[in-house]
C-alpha atoms as a PDB file:
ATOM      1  CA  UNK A   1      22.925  40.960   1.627  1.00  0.00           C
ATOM      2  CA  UNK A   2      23.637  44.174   3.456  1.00  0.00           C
ATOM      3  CA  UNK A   3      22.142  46.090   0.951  1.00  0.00           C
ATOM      4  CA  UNK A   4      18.826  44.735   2.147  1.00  0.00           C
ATOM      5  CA  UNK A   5      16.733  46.931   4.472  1.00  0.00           C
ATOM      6  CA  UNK A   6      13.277  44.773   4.382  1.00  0.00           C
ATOM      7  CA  UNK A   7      12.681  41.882   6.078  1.00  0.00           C
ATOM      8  CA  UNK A   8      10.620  40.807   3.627  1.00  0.00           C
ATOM      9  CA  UNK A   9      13.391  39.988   1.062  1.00  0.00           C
ATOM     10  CA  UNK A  10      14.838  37.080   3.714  1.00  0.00           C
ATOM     11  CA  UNK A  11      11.864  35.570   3.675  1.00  0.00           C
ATOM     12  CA  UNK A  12      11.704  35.426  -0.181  1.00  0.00           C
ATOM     13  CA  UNK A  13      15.070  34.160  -0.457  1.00  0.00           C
ATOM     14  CA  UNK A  14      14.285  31.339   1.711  1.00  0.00           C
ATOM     15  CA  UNK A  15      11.830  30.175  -0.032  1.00  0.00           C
ATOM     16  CA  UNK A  16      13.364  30.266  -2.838  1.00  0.00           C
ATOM     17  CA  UNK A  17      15.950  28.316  -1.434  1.00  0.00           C
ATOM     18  CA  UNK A  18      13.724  25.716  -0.008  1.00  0.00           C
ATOM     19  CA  UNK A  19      12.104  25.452  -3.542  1.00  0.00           C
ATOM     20  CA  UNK A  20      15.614  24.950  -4.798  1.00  0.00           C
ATOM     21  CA  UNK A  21      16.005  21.761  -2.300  1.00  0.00           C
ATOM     22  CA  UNK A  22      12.743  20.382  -3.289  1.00  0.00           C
ATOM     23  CA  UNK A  23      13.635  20.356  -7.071  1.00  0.00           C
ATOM     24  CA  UNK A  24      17.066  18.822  -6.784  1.00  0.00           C
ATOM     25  CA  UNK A  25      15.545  16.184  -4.305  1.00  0.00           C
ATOM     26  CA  UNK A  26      12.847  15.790  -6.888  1.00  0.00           C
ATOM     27  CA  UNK A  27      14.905  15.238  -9.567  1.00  0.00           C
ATOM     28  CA  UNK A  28      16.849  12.675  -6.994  1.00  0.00           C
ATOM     29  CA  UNK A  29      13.963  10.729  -6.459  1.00  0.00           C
ATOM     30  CA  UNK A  30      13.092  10.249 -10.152  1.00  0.00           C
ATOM     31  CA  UNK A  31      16.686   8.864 -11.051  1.00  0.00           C
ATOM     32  CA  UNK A  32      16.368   6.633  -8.511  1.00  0.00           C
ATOM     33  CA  UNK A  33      12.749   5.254  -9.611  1.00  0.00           C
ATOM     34  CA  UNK A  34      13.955   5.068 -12.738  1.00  0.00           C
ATOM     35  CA  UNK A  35      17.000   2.807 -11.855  1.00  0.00           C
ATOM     36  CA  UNK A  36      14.894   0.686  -9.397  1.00  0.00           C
ATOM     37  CA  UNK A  37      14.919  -2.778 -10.430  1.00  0.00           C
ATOM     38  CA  UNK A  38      10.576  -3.814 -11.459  1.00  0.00           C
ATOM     39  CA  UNK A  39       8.715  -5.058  -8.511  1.00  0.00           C
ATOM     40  CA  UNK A  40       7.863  -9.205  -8.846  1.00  0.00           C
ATOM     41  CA  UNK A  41       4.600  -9.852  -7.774  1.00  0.00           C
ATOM     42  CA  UNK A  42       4.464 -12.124  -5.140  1.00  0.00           C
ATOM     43  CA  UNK A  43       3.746 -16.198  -5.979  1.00  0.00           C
ATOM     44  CA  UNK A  44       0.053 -17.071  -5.087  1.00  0.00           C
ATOM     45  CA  UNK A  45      -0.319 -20.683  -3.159  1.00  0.00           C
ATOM     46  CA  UNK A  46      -1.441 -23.148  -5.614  1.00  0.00           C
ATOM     47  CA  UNK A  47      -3.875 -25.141  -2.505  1.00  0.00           C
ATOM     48  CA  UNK A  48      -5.698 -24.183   0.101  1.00  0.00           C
ATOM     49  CA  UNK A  49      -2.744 -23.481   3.036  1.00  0.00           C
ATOM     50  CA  UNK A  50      -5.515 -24.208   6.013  1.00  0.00           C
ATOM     51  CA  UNK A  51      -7.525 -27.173   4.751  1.00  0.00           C
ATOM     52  CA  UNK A  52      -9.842 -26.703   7.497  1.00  0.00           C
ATOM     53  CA  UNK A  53     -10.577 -22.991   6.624  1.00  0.00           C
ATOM     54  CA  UNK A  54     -11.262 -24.366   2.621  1.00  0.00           C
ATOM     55  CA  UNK A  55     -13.562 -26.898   4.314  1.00  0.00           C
ATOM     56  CA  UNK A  56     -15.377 -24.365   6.939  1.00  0.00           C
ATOM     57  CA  UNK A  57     -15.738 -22.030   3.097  1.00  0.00           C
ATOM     58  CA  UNK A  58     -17.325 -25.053   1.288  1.00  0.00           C
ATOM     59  CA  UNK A  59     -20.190 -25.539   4.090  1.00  0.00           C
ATOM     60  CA  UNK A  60     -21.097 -21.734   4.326  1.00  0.00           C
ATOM     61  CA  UNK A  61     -21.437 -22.074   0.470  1.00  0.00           C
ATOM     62  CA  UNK A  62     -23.523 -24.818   0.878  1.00  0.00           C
ATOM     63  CA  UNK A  63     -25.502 -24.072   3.468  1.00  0.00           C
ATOM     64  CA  UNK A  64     -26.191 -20.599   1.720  1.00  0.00           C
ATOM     65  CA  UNK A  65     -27.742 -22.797  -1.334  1.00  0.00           C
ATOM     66  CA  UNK A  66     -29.829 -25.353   1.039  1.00  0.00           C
ATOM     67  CA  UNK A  67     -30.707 -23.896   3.948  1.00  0.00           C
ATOM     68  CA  UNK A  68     -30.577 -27.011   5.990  1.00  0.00           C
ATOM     69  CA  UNK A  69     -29.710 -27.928   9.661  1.00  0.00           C
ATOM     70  CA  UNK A  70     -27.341 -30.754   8.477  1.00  0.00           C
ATOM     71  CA  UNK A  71     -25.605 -28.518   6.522  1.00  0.00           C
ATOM     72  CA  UNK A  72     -24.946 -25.597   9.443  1.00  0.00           C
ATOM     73  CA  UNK A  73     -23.817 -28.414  11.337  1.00  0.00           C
ATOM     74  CA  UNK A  74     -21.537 -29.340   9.535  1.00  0.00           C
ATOM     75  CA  UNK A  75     -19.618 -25.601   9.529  1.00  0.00           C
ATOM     76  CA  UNK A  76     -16.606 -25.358  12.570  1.00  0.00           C
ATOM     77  CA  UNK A  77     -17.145 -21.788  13.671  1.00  0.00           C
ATOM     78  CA  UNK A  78     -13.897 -22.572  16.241  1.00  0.00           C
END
């Protein structure tokens, strides 16, 4: 090191050591994806959880087909 005389070199070596770092961390974070137990997907509801939501769906579909004042009565916009 004390045969340096330009700044310049510092610089290089720190860089180089910060590229060092970022392989070894690298290399870290691959072994531990690799050993990471595989993601379950999460279980879907088999019925409607808000029946009143399902029902408020149903009427906007139908009232999308018909058209008619009965049917956009029918559709709880609470």
């Amino acid at each position: 090191m004390q045969g340096f005389t330009d700044h310049r070199y510092f610089k290089v070596m720190h860089y180089a050591m910060l590229g060092l770092q970022a392989e070894q961390a690298r290399g870290k974070a691959l072994n531990k994806v690799n050993n990471a137990p595989p993601a379950t997907p999460k279980a879907k509801p088999n019925g409607a959880v808000n029946p009143q939501a399902r029902k408020n769906q149903d009427a906007m579909k139908r009232l999308s087909k018909t058209g008619s004042i009965k049917d956009a009565m029918s559709i709880d916009f609470d």
